[in-house]
Each structure stands twice: as structure tokens, then as C-alpha cells.
PDB file of N, CA and C in Angstrom:
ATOM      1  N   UNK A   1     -21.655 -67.113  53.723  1.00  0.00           N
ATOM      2  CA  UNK A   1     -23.015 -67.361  54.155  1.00  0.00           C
ATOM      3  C   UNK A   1     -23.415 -66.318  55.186  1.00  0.00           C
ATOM      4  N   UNK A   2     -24.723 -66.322  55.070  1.00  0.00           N
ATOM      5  CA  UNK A   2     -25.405 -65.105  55.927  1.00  0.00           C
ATOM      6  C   UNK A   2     -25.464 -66.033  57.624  1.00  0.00           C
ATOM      7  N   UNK A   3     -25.662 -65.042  58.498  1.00  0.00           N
ATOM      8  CA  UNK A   3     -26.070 -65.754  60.231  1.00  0.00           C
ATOM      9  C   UNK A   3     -27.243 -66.699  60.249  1.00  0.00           C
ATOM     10  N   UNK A   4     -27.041 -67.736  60.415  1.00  0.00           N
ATOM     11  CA  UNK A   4     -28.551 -68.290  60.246  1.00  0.00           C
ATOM     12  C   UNK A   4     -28.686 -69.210  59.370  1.00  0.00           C
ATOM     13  N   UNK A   5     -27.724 -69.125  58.226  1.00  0.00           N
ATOM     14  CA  UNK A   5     -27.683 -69.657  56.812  1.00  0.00           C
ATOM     15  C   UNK A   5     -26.465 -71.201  56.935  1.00  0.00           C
ATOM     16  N   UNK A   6     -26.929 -72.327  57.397  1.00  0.00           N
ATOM     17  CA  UNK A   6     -25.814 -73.793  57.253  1.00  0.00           C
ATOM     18  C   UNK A   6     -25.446 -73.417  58.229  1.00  0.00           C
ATOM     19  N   UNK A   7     -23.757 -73.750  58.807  1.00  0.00           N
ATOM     20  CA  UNK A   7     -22.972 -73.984  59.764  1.00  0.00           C
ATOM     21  C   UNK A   7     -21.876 -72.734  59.558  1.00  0.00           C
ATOM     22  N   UNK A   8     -21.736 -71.888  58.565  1.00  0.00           N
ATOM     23  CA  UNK A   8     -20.926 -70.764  58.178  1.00  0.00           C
ATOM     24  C   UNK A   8     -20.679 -69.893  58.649  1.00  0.00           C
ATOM     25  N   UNK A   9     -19.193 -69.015  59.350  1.00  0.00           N
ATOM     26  CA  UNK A   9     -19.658 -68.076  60.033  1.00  0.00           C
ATOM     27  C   UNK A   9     -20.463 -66.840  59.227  1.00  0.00           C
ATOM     28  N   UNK A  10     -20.925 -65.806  59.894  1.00  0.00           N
ATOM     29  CA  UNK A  10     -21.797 -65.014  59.400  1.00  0.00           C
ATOM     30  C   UNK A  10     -20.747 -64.255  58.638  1.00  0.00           C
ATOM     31  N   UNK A  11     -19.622 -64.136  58.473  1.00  0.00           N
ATOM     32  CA  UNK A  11     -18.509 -63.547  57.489  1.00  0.00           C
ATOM     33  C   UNK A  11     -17.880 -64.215  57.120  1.00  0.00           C
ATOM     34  N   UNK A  12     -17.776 -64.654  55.250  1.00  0.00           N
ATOM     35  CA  UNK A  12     -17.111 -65.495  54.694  1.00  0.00           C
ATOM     36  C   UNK A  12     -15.437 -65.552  55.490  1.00  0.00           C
ATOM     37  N   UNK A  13     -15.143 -64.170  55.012  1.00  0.00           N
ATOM     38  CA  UNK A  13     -13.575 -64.178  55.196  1.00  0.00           C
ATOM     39  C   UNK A  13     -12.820 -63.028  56.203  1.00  0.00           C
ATOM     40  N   UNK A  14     -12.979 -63.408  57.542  1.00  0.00           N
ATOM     41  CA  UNK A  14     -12.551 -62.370  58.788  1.00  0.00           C
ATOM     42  C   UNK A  14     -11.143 -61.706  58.277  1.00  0.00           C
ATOM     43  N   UNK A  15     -11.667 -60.144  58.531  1.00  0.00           N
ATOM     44  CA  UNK A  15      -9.960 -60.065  58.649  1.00  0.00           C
ATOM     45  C   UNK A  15      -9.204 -60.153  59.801  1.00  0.00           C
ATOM     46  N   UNK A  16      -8.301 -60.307  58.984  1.00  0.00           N
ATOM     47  CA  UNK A  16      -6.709 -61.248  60.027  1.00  0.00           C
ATOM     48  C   UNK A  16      -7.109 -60.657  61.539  1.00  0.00           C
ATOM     49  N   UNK A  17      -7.118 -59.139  61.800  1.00  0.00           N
ATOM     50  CA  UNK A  17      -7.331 -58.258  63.432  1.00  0.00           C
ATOM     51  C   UNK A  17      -8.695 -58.591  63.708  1.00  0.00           C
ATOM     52  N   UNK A  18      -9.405 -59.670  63.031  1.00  0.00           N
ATOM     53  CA  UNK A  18     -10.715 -59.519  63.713  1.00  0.00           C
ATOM     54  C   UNK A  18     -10.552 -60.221  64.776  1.00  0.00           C
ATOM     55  N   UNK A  19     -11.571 -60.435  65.545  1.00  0.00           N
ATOM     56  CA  UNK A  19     -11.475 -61.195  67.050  1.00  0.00           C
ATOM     57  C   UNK A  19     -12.852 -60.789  67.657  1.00  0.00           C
ATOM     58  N   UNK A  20     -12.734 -60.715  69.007  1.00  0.00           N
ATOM     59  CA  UNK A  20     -13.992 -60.496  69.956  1.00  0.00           C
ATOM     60  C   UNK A  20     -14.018 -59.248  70.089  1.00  0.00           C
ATOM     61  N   UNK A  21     -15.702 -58.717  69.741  1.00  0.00           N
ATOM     62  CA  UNK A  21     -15.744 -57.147  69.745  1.00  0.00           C
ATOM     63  C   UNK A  21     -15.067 -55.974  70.437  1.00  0.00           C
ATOM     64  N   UNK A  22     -15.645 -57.310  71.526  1.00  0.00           N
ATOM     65  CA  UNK A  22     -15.363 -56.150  72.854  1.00  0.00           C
ATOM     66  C   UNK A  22     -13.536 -56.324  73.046  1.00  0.00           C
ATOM     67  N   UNK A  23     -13.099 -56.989  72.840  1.00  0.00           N
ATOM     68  CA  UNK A  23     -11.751 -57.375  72.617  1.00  0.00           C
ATOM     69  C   UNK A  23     -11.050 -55.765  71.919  1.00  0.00           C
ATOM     70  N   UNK A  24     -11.769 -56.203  70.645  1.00  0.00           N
ATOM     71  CA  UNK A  24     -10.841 -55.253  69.206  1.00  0.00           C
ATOM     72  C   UNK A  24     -11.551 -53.784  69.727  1.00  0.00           C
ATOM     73  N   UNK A  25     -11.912 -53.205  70.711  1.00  0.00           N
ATOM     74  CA  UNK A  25     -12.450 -51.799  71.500  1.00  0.00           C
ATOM     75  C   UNK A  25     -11.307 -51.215  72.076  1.00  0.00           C
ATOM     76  N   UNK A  26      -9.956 -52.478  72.783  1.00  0.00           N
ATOM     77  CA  UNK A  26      -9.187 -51.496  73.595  1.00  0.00           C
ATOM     78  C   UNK A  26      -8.370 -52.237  72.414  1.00  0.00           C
ATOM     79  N   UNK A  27      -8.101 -52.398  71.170  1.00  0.00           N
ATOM     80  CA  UNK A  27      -6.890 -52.949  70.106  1.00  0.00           C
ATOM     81  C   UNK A  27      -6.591 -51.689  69.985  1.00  0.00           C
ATOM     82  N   UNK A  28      -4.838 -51.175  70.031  1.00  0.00           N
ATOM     83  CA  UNK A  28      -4.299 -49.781  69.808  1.00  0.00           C
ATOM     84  C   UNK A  28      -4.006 -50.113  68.303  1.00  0.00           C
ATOM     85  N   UNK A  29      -3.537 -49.393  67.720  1.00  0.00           N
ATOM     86  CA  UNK A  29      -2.557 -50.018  66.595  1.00  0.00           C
ATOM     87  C   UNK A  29      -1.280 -49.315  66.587  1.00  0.00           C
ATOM     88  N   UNK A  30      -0.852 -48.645  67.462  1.00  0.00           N
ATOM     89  CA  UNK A  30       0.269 -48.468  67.946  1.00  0.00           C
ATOM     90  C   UNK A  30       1.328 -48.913  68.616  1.00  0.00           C
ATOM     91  N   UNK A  31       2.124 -49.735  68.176  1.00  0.00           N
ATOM     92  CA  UNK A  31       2.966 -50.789  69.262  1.00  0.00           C
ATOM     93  C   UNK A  31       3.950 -50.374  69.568  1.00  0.00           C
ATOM     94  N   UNK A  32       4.609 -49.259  69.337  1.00  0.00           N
ATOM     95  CA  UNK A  32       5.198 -48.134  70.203  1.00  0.00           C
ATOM     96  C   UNK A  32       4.703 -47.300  70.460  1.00  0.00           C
ATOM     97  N   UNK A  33       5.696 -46.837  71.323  1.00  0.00           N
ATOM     98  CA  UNK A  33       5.343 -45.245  71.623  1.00  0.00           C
ATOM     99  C   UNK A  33       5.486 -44.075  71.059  1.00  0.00           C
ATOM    100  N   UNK A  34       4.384 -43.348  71.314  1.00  0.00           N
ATOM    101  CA  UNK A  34       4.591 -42.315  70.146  1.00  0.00           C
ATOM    102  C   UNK A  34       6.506 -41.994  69.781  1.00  0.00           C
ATOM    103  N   UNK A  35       6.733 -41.694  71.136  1.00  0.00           N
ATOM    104  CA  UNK A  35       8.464 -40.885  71.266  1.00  0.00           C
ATOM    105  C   UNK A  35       9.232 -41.952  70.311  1.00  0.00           C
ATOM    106  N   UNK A  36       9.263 -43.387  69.991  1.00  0.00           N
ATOM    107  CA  UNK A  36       9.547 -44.201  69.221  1.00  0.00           C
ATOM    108  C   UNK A  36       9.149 -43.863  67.980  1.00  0.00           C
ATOM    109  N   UNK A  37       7.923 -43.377  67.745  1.00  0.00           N
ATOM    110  CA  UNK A  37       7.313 -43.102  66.445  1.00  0.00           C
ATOM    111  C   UNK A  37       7.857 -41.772  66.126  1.00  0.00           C
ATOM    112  N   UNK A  38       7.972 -40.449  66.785  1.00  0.00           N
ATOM    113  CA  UNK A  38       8.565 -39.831  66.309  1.00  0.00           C
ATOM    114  C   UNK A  38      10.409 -39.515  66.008  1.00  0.00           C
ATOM    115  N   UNK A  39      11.256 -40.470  66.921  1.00  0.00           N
ATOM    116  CA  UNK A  39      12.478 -40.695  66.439  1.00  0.00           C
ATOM    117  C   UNK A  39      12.754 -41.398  64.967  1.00  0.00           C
ATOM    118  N   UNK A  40      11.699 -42.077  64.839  1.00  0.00           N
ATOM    119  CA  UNK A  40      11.876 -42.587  63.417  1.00  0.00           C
ATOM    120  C   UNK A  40      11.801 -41.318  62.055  1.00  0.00           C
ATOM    121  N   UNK A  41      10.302 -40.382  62.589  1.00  0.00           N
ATOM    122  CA  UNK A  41      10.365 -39.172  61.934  1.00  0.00           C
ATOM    123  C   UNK A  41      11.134 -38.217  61.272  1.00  0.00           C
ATOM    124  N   UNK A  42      12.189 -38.370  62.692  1.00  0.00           N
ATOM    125  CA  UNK A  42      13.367 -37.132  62.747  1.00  0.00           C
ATOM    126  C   UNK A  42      14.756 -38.223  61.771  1.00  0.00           C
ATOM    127  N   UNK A  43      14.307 -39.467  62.034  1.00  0.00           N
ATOM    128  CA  UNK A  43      15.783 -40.500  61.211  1.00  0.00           C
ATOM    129  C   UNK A  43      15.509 -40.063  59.761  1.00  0.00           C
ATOM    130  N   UNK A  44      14.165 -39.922  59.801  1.00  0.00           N
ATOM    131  CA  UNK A  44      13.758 -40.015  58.055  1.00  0.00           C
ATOM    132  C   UNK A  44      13.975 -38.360  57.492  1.00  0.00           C
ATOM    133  N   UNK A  45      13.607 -37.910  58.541  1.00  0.00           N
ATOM    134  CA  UNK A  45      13.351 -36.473  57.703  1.00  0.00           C
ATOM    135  C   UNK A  45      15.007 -36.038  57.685  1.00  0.00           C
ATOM    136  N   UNK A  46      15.647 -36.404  58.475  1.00  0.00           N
ATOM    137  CA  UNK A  46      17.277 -36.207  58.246  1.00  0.00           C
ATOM    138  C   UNK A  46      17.734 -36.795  57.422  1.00  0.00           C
ATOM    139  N   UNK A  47      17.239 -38.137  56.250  1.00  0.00           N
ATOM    140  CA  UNK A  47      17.758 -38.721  55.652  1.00  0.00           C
ATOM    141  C   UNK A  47      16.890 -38.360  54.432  1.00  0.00           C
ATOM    142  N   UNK A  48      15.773 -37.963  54.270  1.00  0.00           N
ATOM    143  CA  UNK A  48      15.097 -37.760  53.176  1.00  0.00           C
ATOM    144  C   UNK A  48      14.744 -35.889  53.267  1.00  0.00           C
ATOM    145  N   UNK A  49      14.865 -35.391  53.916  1.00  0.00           N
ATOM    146  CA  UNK A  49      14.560 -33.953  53.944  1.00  0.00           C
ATOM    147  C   UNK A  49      12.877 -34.123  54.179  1.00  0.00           C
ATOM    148  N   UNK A  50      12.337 -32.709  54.107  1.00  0.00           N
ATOM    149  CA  UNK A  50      11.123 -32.587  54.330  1.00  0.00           C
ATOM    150  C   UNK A  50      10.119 -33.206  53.535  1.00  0.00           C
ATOM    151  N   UNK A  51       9.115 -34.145  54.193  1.00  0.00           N
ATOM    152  CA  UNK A  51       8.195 -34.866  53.636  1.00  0.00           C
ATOM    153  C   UNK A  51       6.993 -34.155  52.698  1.00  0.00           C
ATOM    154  N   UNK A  52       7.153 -33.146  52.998  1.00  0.00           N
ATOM    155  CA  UNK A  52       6.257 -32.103  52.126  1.00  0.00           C
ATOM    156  C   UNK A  52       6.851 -32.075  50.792  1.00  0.00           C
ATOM    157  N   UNK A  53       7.850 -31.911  50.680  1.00  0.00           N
ATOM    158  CA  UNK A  53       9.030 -31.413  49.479  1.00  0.00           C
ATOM    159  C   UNK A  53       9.289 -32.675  48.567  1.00  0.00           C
ATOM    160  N   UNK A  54       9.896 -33.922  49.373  1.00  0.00           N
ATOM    161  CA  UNK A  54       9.688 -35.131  48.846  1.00  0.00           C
ATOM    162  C   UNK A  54       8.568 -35.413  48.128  1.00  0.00           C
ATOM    163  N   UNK A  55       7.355 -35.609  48.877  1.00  0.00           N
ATOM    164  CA  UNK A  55       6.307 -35.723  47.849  1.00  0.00           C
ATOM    165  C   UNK A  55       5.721 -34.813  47.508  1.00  0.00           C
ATOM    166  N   UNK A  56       6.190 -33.704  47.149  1.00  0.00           N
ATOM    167  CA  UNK A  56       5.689 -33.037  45.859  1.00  0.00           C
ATOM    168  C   UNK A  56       6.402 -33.457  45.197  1.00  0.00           C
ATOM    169  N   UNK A  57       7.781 -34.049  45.072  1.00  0.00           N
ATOM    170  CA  UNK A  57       8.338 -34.531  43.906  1.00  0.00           C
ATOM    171  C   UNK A  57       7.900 -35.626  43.234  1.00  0.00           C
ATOM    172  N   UNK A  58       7.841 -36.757  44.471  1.00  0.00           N
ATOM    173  CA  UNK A  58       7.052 -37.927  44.225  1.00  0.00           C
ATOM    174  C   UNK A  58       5.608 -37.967  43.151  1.00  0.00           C
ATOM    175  N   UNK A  59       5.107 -36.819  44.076  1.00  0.00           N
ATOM    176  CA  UNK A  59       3.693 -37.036  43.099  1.00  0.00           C
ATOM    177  C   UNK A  59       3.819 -36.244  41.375  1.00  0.00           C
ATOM    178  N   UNK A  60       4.877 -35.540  41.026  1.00  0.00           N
ATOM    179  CA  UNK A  60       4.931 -35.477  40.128  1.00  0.00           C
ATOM    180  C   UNK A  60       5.572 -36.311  39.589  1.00  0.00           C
ATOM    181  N   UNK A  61       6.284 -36.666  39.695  1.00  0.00           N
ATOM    182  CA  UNK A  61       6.530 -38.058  39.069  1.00  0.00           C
ATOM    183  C   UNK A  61       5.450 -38.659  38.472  1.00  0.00           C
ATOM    184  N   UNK A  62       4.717 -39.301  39.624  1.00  0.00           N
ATOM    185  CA  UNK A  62       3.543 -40.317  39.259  1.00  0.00           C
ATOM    186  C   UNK A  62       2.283 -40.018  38.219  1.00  0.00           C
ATOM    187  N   UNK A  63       2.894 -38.257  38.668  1.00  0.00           N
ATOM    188  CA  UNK A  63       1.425 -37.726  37.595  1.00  0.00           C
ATOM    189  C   UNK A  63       1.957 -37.804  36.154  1.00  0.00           C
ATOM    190  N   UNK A  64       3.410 -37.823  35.981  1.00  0.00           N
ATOM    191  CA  UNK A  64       3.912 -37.809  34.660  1.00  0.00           C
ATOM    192  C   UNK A  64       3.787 -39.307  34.181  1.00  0.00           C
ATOM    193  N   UNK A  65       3.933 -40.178  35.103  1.00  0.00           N
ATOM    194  CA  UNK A  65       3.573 -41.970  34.045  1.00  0.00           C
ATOM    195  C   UNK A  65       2.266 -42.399  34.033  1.00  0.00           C
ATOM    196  N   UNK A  66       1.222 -41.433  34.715  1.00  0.00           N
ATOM    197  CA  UNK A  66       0.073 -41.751  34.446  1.00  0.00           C
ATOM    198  C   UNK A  66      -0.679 -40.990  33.630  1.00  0.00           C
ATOM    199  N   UNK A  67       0.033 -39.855  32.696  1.00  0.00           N
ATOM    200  CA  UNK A  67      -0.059 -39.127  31.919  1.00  0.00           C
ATOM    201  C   UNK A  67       0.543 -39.700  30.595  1.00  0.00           C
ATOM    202  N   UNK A  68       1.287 -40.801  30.451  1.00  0.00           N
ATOM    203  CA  UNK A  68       2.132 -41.351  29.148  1.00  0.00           C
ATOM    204  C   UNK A  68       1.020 -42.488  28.963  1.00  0.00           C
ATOM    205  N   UNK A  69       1.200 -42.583  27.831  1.00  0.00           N
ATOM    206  CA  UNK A  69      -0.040 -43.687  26.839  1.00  0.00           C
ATOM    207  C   UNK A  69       0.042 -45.130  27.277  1.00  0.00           C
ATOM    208  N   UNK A  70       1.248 -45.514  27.869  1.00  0.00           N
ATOM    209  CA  UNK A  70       0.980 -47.077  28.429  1.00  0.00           C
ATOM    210  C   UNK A  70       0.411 -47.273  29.606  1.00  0.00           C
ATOM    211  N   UNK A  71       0.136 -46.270  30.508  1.00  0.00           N
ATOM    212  CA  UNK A  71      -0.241 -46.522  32.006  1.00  0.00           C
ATOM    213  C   UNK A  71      -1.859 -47.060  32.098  1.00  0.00           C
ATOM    214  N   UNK A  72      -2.522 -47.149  31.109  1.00  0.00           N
ATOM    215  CA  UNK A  72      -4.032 -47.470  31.499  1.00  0.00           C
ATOM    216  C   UNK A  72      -3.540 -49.069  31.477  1.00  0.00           C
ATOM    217  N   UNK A  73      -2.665 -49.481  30.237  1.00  0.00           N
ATOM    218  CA  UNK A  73      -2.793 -51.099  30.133  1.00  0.00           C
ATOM    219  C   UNK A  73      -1.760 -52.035  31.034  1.00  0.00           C
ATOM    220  N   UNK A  74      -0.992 -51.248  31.281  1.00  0.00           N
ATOM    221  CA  UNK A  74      -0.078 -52.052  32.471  1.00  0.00           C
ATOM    222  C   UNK A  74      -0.876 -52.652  33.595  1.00  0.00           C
ATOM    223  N   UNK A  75       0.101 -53.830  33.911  1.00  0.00           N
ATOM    224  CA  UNK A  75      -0.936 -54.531  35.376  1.00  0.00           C
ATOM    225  C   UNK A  75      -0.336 -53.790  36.136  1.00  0.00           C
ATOM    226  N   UNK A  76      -1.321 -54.249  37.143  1.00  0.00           N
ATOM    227  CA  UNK A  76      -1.513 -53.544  38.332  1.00  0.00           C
ATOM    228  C   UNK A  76       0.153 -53.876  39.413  1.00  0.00           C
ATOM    229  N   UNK A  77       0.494 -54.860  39.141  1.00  0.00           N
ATOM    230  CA  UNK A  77       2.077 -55.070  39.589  1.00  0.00           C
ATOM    231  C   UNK A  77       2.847 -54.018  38.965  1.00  0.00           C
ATOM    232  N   UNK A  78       2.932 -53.861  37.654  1.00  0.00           N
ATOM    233  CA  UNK A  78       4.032 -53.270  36.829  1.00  0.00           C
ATOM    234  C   UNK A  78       3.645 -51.579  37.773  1.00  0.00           C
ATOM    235  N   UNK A  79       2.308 -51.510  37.830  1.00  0.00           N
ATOM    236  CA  UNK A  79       2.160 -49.486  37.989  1.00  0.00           C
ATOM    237  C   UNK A  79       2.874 -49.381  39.678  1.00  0.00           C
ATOM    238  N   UNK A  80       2.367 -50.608  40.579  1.00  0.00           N
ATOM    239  CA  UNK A  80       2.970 -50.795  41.793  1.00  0.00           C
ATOM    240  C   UNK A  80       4.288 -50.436  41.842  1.00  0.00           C
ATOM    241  N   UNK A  81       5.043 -51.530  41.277  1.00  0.00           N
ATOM    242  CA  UNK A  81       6.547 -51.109  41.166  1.00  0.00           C
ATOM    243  C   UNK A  81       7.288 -50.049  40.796  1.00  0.00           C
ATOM    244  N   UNK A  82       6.274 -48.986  39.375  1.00  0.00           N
ATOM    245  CA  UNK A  82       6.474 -47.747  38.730  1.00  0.00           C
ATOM    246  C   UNK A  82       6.484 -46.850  40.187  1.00  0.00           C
ATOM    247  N   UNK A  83       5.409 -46.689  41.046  1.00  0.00           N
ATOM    248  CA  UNK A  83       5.070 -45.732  41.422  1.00  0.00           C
ATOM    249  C   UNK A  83       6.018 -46.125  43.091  1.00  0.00           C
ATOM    250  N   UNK A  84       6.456 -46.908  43.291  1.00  0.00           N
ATOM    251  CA  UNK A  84       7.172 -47.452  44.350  1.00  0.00           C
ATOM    252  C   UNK A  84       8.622 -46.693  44.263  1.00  0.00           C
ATOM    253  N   UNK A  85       8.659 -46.976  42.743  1.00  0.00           N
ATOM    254  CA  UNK A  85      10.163 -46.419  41.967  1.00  0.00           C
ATOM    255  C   UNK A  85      10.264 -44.991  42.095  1.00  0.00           C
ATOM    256  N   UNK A  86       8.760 -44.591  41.838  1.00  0.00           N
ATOM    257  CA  UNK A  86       8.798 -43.153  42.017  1.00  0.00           C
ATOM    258  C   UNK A  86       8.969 -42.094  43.499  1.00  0.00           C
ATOM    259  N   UNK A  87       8.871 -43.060  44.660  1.00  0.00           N
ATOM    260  CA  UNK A  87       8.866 -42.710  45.813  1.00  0.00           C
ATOM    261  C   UNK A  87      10.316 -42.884  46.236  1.00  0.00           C
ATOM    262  N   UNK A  88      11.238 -44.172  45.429  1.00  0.00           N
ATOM    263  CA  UNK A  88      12.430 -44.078  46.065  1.00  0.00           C
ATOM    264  C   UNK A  88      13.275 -43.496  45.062  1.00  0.00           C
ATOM    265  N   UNK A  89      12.944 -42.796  44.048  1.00  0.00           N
ATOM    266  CA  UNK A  89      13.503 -41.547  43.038  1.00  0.00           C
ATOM    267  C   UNK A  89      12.915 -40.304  43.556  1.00  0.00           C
ATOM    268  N   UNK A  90      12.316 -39.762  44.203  1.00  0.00           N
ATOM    269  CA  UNK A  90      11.820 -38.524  44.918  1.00  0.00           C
ATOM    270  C   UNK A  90      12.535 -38.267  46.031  1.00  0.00           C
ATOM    271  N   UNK A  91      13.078 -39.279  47.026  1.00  0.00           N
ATOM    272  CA  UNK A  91      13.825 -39.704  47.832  1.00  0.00           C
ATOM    273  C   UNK A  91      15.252 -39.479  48.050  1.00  0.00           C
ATOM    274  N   UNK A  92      15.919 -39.634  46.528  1.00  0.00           N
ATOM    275  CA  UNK A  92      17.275 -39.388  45.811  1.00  0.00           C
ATOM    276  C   UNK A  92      17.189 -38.237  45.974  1.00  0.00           C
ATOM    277  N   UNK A  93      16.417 -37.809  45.108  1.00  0.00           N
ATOM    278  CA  UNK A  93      16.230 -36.281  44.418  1.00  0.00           C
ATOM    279  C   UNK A  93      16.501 -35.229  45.836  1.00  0.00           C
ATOM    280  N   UNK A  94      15.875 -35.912  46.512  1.00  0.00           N
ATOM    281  CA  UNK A  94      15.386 -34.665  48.009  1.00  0.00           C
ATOM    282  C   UNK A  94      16.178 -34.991  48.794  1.00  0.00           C
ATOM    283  N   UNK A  95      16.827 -36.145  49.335  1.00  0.00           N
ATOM    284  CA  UNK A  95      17.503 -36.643  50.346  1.00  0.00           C
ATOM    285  C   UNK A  95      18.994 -36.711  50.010  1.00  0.00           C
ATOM    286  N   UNK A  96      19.339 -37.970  50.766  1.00  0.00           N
ATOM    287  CA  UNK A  96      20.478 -38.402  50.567  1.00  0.00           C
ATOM    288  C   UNK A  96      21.106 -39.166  49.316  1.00  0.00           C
ATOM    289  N   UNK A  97      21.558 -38.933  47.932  1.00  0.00           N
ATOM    290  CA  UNK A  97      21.308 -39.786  46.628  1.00  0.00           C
ATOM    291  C   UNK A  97      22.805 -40.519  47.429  1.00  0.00           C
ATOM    292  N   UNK A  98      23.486 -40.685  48.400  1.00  0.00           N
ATOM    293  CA  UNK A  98      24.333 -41.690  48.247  1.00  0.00           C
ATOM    294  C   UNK A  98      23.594 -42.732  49.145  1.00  0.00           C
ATOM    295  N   UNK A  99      22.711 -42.808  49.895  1.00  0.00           N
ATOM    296  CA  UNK A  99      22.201 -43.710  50.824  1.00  0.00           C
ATOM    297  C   UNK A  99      21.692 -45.147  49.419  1.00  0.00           C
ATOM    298  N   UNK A 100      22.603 -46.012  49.934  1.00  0.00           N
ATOM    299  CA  UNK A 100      22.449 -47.050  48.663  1.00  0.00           C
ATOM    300  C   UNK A 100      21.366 -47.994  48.937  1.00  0.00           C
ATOM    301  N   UNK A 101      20.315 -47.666  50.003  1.00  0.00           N
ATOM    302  CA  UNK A 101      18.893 -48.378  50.385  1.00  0.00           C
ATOM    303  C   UNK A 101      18.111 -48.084  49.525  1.00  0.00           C
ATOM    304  N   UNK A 102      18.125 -47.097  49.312  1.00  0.00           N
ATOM    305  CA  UNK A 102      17.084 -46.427  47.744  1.00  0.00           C
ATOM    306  C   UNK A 102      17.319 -46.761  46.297  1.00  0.00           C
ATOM    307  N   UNK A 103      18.799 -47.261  46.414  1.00  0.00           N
ATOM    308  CA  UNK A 103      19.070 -47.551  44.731  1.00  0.00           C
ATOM    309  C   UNK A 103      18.746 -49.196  44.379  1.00  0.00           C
ATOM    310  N   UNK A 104      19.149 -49.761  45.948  1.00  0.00           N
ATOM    311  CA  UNK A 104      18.549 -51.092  46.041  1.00  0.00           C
ATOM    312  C   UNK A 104      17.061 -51.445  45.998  1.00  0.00           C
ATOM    313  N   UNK A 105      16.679 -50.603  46.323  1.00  0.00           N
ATOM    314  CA  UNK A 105      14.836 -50.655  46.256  1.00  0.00           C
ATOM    315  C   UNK A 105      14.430 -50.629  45.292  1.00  0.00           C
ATOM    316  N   UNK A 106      15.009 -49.666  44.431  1.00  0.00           N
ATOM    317  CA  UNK A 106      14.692 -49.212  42.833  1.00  0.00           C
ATOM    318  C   UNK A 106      15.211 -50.886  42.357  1.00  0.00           C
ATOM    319  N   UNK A 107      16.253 -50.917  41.933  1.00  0.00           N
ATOM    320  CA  UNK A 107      16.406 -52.198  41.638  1.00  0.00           C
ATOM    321  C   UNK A 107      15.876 -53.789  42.190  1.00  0.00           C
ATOM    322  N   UNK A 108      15.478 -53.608  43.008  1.00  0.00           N
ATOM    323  CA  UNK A 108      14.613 -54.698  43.514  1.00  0.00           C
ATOM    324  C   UNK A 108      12.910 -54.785  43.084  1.00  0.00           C
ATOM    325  N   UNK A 109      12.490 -53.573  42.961  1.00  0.00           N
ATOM    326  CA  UNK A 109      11.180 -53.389  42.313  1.00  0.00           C
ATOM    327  C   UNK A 109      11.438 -53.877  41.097  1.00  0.00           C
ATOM    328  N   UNK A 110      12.054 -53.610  40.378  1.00  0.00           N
ATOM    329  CA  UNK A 110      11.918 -53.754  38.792  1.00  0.00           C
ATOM    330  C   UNK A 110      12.208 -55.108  38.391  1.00  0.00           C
ATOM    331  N   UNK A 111      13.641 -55.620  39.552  1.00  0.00           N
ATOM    332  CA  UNK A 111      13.541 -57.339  39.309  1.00  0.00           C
ATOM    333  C   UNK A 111      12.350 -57.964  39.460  1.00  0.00           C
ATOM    334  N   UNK A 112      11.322 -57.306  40.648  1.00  0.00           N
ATOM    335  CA  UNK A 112       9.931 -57.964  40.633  1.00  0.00           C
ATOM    336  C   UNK A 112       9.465 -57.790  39.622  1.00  0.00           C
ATOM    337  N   UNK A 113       9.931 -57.122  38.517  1.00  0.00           N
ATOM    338  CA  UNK A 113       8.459 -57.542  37.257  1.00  0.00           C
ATOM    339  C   UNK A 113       9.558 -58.183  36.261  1.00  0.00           C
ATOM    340  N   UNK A 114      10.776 -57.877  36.170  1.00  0.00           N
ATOM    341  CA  UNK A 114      11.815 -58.641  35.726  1.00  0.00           C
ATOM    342  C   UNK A 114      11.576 -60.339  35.533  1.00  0.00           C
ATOM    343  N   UNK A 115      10.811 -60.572  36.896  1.00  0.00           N
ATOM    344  CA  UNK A 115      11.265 -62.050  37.029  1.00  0.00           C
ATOM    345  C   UNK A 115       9.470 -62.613  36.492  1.00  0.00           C
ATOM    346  N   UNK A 116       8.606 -61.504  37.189  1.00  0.00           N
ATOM    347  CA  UNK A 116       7.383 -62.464  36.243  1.00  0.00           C
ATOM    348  C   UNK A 116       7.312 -62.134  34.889  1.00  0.00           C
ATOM    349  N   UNK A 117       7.713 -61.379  34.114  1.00  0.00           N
ATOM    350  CA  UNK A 117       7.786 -61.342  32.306  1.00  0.00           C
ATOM    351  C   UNK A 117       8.837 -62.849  32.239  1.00  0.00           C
ATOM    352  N   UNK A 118      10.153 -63.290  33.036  1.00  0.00           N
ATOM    353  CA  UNK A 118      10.559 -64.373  32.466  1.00  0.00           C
ATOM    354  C   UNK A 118       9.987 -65.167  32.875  1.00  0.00           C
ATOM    355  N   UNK A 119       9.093 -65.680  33.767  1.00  0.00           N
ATOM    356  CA  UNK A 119       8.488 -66.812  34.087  1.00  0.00           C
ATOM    357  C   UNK A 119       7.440 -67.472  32.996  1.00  0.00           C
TER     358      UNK A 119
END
């Protein structure tokens, strides 16, 4: 409902960070510190190599299953999980292929569509 319109607020459905204007003015969205944010940088880029390099792999990937004849009709879960797959196979490729967080990911995506085709 519109302002003005019944007892409704003037926005059906707030998002979750909404609040008081003047409130959400000093909201950071940073809940560390940068120096926190960039140690994570340096964990990743030591474990995945350069993020440039990675996803150029990544995105070829993605450009190759959205280039094959089933990708228009797949749901929107199945391309999720494809292209999820494709970030932690770019990952292999560029990084560390024994770090077994990535092979678990891969396999955990695919049980997600695994389990709604058996449902």
C-alpha cells in the first residue's frame, strides 16, 4: 500500500537493513577493518593465485555452458550451481587443486540439485 492508503506501511516489504533514515546515514557495511579485509585477500590470493587469472578462467568456463544448447531451459537453481561449479573449478585450475574445500563445494552444489530432481 501507498502512504496514506489503510493502516500499511508505505513499503510493502522493507529490506531486512532498513531502519531509521537518519540511522542507515552512519550504517558502514564494513564490520572489519579494512587490515582484516585485506589479510583475507593475501589468504586467498596465496591459495587461489591471482584473481585476475582465476577469473579469466572462471568466466570462460561460464561462457562455454552458456554457449551449449541446454542453458536457456535449465532453472535458475541448476545454472546457479553450474556457474558456482565453475568458480570452484577455476579455483583448482589456478590455485591449490589439493585444497579439498573446493572439491567439497563442487560436490555439495550438485547434491543441491541432486536432492531436488529426487524429491
Amino acid at each position: 500500500m501507498f502512504a496514506g492508503v489503510g493502516q500499511a506501511a508505505w513499503w510493502p516489504n522493507p529490506h531486512p537493513l532498513s531502519g531509521d533514515p537518519i540511522e542507515m546515514l552512519t550504517f558502514t557495511p564494513l564490520e572489519k577493518p579494512v587490515s582484516d579485509i585485506q589479510a583475507t585477500l593475501n589468504e586467498r590470493g596465496s591459495r587461489y593465485g591471482s584473481f585476475a587469472d582465476q577469473g579469466r578462467i572462471e568466466q570462460n568456463i561460464k561462457r562455454a555452458m552458456q554457449d551449449s544448447p541446454n542453458w536457456e531451459a535449465l532453472p535458475d537453481d541448476s545454472k546457479s550451481a553450474l556457474e558456482m561449479i565453475a568458480t570452484k573449478v577455476s579455483r583448482i585450475l589456478k590455485g591449490d587443486p589439493e585444497y579439498d574445500d573446493s572439491w567439497r563445494d563442487i560436490a555439495g552444489y550438485a547434491a543441491l540439485i541432486v536432492n531436488r530432481l529426487a524429491a
